[in-house]
C-alpha atoms as a PDB file:
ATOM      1  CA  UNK A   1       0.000   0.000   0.000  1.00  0.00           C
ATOM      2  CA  UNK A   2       2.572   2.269   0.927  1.00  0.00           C
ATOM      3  CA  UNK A   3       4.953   1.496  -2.159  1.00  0.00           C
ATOM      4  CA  UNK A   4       1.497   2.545  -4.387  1.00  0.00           C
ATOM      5  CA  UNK A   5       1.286   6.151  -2.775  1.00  0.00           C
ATOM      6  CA  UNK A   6       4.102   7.567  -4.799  1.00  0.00           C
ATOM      7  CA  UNK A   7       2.652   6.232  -8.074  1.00  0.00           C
ATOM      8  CA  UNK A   8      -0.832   8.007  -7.289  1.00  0.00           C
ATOM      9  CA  UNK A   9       0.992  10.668  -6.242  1.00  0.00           C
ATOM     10  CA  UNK A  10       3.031  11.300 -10.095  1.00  0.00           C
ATOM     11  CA  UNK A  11       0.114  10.002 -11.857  1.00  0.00           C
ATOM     12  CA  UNK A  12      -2.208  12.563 -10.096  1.00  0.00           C
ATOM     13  CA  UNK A  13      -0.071  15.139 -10.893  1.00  0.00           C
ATOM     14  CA  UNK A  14       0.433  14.536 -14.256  1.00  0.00           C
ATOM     15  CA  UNK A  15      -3.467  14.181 -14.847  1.00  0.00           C
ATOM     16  CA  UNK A  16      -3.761  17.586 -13.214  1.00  0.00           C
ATOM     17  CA  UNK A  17      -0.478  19.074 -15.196  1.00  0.00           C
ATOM     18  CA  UNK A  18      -1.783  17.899 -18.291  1.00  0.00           C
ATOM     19  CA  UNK A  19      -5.927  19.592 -17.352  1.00  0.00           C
ATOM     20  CA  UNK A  20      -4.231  22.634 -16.404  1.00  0.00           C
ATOM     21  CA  UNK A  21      -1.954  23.091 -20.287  1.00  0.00           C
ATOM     22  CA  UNK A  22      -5.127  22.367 -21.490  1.00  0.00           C
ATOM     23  CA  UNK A  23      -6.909  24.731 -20.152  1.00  0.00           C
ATOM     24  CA  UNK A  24      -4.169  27.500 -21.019  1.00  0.00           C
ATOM     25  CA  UNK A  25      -4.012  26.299 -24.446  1.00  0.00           C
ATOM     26  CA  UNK A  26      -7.653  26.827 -25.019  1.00  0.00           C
ATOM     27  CA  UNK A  27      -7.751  30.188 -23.455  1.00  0.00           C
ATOM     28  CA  UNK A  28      -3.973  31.218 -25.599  1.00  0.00           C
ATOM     29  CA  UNK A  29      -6.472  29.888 -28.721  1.00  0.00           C
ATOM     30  CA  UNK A  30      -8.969  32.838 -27.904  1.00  0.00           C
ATOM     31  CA  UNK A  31      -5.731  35.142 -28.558  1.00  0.00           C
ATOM     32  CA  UNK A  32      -5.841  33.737 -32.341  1.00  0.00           C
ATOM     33  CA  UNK A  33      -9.166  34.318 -32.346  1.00  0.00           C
ATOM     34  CA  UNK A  34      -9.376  38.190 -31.238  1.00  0.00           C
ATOM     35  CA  UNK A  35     -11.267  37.113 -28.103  1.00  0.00           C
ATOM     36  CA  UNK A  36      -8.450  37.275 -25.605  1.00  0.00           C
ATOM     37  CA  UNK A  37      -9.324  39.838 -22.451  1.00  0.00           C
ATOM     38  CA  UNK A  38      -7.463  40.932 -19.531  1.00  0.00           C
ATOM     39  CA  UNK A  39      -9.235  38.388 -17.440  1.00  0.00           C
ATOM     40  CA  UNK A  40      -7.908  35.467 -19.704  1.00  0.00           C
ATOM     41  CA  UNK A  41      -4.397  36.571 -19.288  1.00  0.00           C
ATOM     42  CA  UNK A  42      -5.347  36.224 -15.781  1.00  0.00           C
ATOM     43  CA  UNK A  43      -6.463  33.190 -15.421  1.00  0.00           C
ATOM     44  CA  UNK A  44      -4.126  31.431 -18.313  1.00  0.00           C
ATOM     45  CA  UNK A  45      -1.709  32.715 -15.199  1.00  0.00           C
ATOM     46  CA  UNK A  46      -4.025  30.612 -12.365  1.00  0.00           C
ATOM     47  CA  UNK A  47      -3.449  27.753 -14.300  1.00  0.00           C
ATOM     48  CA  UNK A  48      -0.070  27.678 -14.942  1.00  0.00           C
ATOM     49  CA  UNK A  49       0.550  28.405 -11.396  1.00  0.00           C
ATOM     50  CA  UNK A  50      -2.199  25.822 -10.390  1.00  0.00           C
ATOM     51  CA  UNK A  51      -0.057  23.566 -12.709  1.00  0.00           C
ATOM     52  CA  UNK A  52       3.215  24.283 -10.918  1.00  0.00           C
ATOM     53  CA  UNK A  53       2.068  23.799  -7.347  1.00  0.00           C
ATOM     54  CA  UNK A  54       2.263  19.933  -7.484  1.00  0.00           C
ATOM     55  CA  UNK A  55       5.139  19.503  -9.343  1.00  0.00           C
ATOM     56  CA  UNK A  56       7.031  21.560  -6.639  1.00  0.00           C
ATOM     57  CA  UNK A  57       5.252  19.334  -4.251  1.00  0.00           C
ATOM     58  CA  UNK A  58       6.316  16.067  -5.557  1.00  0.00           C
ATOM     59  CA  UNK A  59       9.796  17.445  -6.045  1.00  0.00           C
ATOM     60  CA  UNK A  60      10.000  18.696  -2.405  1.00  0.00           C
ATOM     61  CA  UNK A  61       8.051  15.446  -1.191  1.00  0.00           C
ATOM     62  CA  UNK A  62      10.597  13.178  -3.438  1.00  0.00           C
ATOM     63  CA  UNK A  63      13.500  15.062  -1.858  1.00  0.00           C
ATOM     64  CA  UNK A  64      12.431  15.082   1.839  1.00  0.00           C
ATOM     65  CA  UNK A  65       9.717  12.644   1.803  1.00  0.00           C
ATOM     66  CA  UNK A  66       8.007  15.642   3.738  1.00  0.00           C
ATOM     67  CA  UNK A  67       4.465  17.236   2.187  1.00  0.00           C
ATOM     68  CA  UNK A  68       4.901  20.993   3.131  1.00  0.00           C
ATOM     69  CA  UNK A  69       2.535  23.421   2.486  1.00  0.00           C
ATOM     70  CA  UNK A  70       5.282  26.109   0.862  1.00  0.00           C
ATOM     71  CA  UNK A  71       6.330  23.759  -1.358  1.00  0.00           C
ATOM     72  CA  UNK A  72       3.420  24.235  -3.137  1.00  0.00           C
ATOM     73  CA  UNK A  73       0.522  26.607  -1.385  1.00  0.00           C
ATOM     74  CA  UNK A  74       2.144  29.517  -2.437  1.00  0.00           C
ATOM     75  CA  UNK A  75       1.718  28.946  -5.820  1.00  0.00           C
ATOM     76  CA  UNK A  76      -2.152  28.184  -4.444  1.00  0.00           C
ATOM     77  CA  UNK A  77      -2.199  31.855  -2.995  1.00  0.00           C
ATOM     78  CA  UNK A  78      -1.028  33.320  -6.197  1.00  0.00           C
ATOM     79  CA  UNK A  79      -3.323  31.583  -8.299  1.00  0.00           C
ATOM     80  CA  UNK A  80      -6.157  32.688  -6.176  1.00  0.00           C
ATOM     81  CA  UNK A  81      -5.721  36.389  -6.029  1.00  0.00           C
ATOM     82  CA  UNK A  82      -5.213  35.820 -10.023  1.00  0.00           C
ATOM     83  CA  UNK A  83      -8.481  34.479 -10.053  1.00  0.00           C
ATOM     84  CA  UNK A  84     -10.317  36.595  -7.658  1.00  0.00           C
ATOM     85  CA  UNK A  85      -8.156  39.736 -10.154  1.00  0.00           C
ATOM     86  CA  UNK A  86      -9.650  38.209 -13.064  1.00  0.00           C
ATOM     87  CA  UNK A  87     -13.400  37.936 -12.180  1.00  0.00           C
ATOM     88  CA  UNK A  88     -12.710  41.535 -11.129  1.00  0.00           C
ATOM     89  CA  UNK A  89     -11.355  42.521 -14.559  1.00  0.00           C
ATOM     90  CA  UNK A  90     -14.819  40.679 -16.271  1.00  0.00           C
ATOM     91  CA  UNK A  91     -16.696  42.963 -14.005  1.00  0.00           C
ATOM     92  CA  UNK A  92     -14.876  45.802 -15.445  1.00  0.00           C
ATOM     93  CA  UNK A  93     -15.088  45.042 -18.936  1.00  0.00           C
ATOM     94  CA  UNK A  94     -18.843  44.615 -18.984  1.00  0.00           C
ATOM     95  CA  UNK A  95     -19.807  47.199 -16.495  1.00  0.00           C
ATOM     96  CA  UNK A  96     -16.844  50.121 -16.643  1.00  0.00           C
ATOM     97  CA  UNK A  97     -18.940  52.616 -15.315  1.00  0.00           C
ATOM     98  CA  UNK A  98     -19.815  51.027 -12.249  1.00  0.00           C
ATOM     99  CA  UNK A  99     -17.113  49.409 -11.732  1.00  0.00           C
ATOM    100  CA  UNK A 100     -14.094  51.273 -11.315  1.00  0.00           C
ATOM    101  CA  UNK A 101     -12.272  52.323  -8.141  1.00  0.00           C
ATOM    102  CA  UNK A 102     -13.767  54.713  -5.882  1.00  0.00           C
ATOM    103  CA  UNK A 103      -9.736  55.453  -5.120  1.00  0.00           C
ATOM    104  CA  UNK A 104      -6.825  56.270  -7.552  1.00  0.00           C
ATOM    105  CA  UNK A 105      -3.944  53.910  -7.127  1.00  0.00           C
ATOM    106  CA  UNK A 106      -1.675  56.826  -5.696  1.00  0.00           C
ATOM    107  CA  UNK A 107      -3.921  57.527  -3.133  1.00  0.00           C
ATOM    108  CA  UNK A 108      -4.241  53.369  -2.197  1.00  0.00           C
ATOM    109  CA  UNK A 109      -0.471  53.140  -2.416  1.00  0.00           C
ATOM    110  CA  UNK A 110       0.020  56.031   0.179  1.00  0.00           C
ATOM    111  CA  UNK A 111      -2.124  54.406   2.431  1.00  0.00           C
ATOM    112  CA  UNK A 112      -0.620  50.953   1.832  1.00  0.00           C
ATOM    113  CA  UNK A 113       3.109  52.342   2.687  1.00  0.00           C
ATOM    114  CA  UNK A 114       2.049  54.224   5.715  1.00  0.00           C
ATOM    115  CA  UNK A 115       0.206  51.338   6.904  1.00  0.00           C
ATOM    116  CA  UNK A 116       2.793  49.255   6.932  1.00  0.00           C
ATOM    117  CA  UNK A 117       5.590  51.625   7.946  1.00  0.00           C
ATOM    118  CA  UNK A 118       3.388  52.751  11.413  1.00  0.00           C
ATOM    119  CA  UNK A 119       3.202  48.956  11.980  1.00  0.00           C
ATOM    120  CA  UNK A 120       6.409  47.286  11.401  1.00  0.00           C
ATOM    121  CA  UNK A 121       8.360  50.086  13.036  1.00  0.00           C
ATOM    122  CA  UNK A 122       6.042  50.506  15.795  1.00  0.00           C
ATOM    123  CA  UNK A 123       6.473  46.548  15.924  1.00  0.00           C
ATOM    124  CA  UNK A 124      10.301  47.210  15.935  1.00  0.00           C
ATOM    125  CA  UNK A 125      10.819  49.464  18.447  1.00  0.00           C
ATOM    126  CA  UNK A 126       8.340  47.819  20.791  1.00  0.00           C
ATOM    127  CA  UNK A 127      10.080  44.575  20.522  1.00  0.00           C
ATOM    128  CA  UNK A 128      13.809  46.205  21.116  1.00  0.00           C
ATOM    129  CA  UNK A 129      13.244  48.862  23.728  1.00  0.00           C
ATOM    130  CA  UNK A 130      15.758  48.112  26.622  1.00  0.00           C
ATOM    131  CA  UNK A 131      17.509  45.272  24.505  1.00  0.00           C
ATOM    132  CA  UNK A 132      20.926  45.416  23.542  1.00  0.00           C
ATOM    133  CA  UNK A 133      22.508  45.146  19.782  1.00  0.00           C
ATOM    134  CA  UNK A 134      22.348  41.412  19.689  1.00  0.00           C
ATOM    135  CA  UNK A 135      18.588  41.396  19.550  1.00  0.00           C
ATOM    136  CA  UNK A 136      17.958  44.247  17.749  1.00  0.00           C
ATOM    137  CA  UNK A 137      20.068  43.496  14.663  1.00  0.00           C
ATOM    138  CA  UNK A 138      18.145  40.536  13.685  1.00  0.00           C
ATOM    139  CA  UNK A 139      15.219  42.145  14.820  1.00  0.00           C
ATOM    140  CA  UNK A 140      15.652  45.092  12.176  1.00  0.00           C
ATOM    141  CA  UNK A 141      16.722  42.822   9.433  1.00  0.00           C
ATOM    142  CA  UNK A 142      12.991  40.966   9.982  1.00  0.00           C
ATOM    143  CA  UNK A 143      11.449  44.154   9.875  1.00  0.00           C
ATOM    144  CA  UNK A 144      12.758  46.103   6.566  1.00  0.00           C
ATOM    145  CA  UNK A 145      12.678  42.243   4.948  1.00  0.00           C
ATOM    146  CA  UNK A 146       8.754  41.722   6.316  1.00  0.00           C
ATOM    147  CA  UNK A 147       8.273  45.948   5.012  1.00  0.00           C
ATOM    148  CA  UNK A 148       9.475  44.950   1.108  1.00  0.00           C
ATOM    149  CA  UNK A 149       7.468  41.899   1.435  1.00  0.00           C
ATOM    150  CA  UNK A 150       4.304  43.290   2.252  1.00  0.00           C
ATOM    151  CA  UNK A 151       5.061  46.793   0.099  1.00  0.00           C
ATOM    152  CA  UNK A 152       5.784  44.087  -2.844  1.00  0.00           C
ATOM    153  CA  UNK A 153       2.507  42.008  -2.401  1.00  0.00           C
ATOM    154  CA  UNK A 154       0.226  44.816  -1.311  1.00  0.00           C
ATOM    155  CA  UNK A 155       1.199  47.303  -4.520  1.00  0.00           C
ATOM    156  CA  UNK A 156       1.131  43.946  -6.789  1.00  0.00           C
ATOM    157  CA  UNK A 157      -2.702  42.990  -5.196  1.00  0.00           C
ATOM    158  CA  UNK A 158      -3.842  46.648  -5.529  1.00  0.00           C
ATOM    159  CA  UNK A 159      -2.683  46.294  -9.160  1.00  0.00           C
ATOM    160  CA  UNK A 160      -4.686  43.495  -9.433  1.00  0.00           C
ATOM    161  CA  UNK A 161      -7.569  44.223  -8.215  1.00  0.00           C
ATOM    162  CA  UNK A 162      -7.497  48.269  -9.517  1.00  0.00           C
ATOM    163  CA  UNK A 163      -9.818  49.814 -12.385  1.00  0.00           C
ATOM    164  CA  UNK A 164      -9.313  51.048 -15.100  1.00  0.00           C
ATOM    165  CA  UNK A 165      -5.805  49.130 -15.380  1.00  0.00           C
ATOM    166  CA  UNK A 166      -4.802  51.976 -17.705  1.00  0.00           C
ATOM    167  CA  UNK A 167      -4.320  54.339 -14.427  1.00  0.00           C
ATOM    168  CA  UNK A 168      -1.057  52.476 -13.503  1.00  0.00           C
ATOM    169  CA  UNK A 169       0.730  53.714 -16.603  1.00  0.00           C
ATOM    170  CA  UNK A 170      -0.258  57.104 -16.605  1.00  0.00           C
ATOM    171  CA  UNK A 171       2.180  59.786 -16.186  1.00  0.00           C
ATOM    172  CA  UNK A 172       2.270  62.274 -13.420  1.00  0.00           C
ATOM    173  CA  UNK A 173       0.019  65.151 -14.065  1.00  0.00           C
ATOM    174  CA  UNK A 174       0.519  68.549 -12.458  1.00  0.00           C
ATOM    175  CA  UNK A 175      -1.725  67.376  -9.483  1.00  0.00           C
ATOM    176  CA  UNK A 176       0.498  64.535  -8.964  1.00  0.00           C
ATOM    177  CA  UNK A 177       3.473  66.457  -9.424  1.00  0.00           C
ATOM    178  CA  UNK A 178       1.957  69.375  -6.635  1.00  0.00           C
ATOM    179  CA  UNK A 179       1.062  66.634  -4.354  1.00  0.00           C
ATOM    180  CA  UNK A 180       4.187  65.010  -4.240  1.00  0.00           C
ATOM    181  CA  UNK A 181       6.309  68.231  -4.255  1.00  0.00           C
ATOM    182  CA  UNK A 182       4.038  69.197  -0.783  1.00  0.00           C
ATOM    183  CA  UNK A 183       4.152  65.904   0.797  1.00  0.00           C
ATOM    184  CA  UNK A 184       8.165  66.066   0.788  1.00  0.00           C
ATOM    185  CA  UNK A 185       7.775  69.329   2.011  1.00  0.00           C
ATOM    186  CA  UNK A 186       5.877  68.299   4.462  1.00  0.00           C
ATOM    187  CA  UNK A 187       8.068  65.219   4.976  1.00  0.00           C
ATOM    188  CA  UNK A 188      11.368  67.980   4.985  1.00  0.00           C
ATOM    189  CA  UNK A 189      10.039  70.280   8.008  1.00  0.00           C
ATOM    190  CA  UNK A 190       9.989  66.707  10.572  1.00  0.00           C
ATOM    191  CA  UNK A 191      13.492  65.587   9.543  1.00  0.00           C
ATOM    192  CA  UNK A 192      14.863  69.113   9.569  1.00  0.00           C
ATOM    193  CA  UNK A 193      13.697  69.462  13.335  1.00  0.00           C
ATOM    194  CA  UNK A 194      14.627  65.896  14.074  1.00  0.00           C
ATOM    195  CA  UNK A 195      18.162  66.674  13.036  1.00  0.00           C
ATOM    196  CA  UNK A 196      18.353  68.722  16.161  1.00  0.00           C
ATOM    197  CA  UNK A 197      18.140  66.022  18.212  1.00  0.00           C
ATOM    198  CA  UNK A 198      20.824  64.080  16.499  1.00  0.00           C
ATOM    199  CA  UNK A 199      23.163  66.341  18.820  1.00  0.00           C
ATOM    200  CA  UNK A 200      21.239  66.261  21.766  1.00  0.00           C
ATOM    201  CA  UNK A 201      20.778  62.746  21.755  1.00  0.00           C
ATOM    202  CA  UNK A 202      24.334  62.073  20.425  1.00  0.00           C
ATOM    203  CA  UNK A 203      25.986  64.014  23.950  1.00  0.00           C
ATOM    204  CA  UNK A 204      23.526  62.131  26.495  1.00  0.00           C
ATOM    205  CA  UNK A 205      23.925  59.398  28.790  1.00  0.00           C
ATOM    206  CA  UNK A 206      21.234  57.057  26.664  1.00  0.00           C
ATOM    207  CA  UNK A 207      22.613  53.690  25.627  1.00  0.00           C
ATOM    208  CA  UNK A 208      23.685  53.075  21.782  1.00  0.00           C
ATOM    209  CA  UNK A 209      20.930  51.508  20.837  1.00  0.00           C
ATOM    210  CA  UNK A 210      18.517  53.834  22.172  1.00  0.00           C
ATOM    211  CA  UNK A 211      20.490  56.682  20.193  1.00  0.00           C
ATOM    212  CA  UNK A 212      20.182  54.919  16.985  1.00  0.00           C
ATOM    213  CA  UNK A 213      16.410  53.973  17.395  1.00  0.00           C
ATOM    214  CA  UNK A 214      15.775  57.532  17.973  1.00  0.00           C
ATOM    215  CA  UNK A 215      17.586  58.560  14.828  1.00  0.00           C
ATOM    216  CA  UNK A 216      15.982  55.662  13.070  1.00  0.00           C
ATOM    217  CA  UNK A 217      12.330  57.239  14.435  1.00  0.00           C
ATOM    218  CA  UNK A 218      13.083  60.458  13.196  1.00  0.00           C
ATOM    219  CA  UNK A 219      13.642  59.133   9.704  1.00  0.00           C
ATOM    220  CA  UNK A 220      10.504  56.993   9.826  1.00  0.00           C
ATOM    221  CA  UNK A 221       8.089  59.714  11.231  1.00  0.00           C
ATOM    222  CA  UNK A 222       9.606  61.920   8.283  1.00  0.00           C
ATOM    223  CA  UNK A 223       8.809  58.939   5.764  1.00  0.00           C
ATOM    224  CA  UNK A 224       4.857  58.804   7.481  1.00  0.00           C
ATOM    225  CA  UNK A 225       4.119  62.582   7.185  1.00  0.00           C
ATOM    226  CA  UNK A 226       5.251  62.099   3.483  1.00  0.00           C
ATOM    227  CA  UNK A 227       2.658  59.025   2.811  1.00  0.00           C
ATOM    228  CA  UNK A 228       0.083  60.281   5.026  1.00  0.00           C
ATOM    229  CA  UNK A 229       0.518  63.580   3.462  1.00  0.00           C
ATOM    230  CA  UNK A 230       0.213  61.758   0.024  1.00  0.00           C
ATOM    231  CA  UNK A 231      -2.820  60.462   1.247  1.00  0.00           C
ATOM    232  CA  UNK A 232      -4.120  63.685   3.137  1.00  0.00           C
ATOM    233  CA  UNK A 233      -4.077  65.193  -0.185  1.00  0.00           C
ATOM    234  CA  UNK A 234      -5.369  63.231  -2.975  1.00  0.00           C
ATOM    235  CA  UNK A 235      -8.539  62.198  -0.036  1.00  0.00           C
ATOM    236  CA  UNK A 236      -9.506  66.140   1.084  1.00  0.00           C
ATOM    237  CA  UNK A 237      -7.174  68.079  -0.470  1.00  0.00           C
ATOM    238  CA  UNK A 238      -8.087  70.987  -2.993  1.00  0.00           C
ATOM    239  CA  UNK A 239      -4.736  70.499  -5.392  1.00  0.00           C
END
């Protein structure tokens, strides 16, 4: 019985390889035919990934003789924001006009990054305060790595999931170019008065790592009055 589970386990996936190749090729023949969409490109992507998923399984599972859900549920999360993107798309294409985003991408990316920068560094400095350098080395390394992970899958689900598509290739109007010369104004004023206390802090009794948090602060309440400016802006502002 046990010698039979690897054979069930390559013939399954080759069954489901083979469904999935023929599902793309059918949706790839709608390209010949002039009746290719966005939401086909979509989900010819969903089933290539779907595809994937068990062969990095089986590899992983032939390797280690372990069944681990990276080796192949990643690919499962992919596919399923594809999906989710593409019925989104169809809803676009037949309905544009009531379907498009009650925000602009600028305004959702903002609010993404300053999000995310208020929580992993509030996160950060939480976890450190009154550690030493051994713990908060690794413990800044997890948080930039965990702030490009989430910047790089929250900006490429907004893409997904934002109407009209067209919007993310636009160029920078004069709004665009107003609001972000304010926002680093804005962004200018905190750091400039923040550099004061580079001194102050730098002649005080405070331990290193305390120093160097509160430099490290400065810079990332600078980088959240820039986003939330962003944000302030393109939600109430008059520009």
């Amino acid at each position: 019985m046990m010698q039979s589970e690897p054979m069930i386990l390559w013939v399954g996936t080759l069954v489901w390889v083979a469904f999935c190749l023929t599902g793309t090729a059918l949706l790839l023949r709608r390209r010949r035919q002039g009746r290719f969409f966005m939401e086909h490109a979509y989900l010819t992507g969903v089933l290539l990934l779907l595809a994937l998923a068990p062969c990095i399984g089986l590899l992983v599972f032939a390797i280690s003789g372990v069944v681990s859900f990276w080796s192949g549920g990643m690919q499962v999360i992919f596919a399923t924001l594809l999906g989710l993107a593409a019925f989104r798309a169809r809803q676009h294409r037949l309905n544009p006009q009531t379907s498009y985003s009650a925000r602009t991408f600028k305004e959702k990316s903002a609010a993404l990054v300053l999000v995310t920068l208020l929580v992993v560094f509030a996160t950060y400095f939480i976890r450190t305060w009154g550690s030493d350098l051994d713990t908060a080395i690794p413990a800044f390394i997890g948080a930039v790595a965990l702030l490009i992970v989430v910047m790089v899958i929250g900006h490429i689900t907004l893409a997904l999931f934002h109407a009209p598509a067209e919007e993310l290739n636009e160029e920078p109007d004069e709004r665009d170019k107003a609001v972000e010369l304010l926002s680093m104004r804005n962004a200018y004023y905190v750091l400039s008065m923040g550099i004061w206390v580079v001194p102050i802090v730098a002649v005080s009794s405070l331990p290193t790592l305390t120093q160097v948090n509160i430099w490290l602060a400065v810079v990332v309440i600078s980088e959240a009055v820039k986003y939330g400016s962003v944000f302030s802006y393109y939600r109430f502002g008059d520009i």
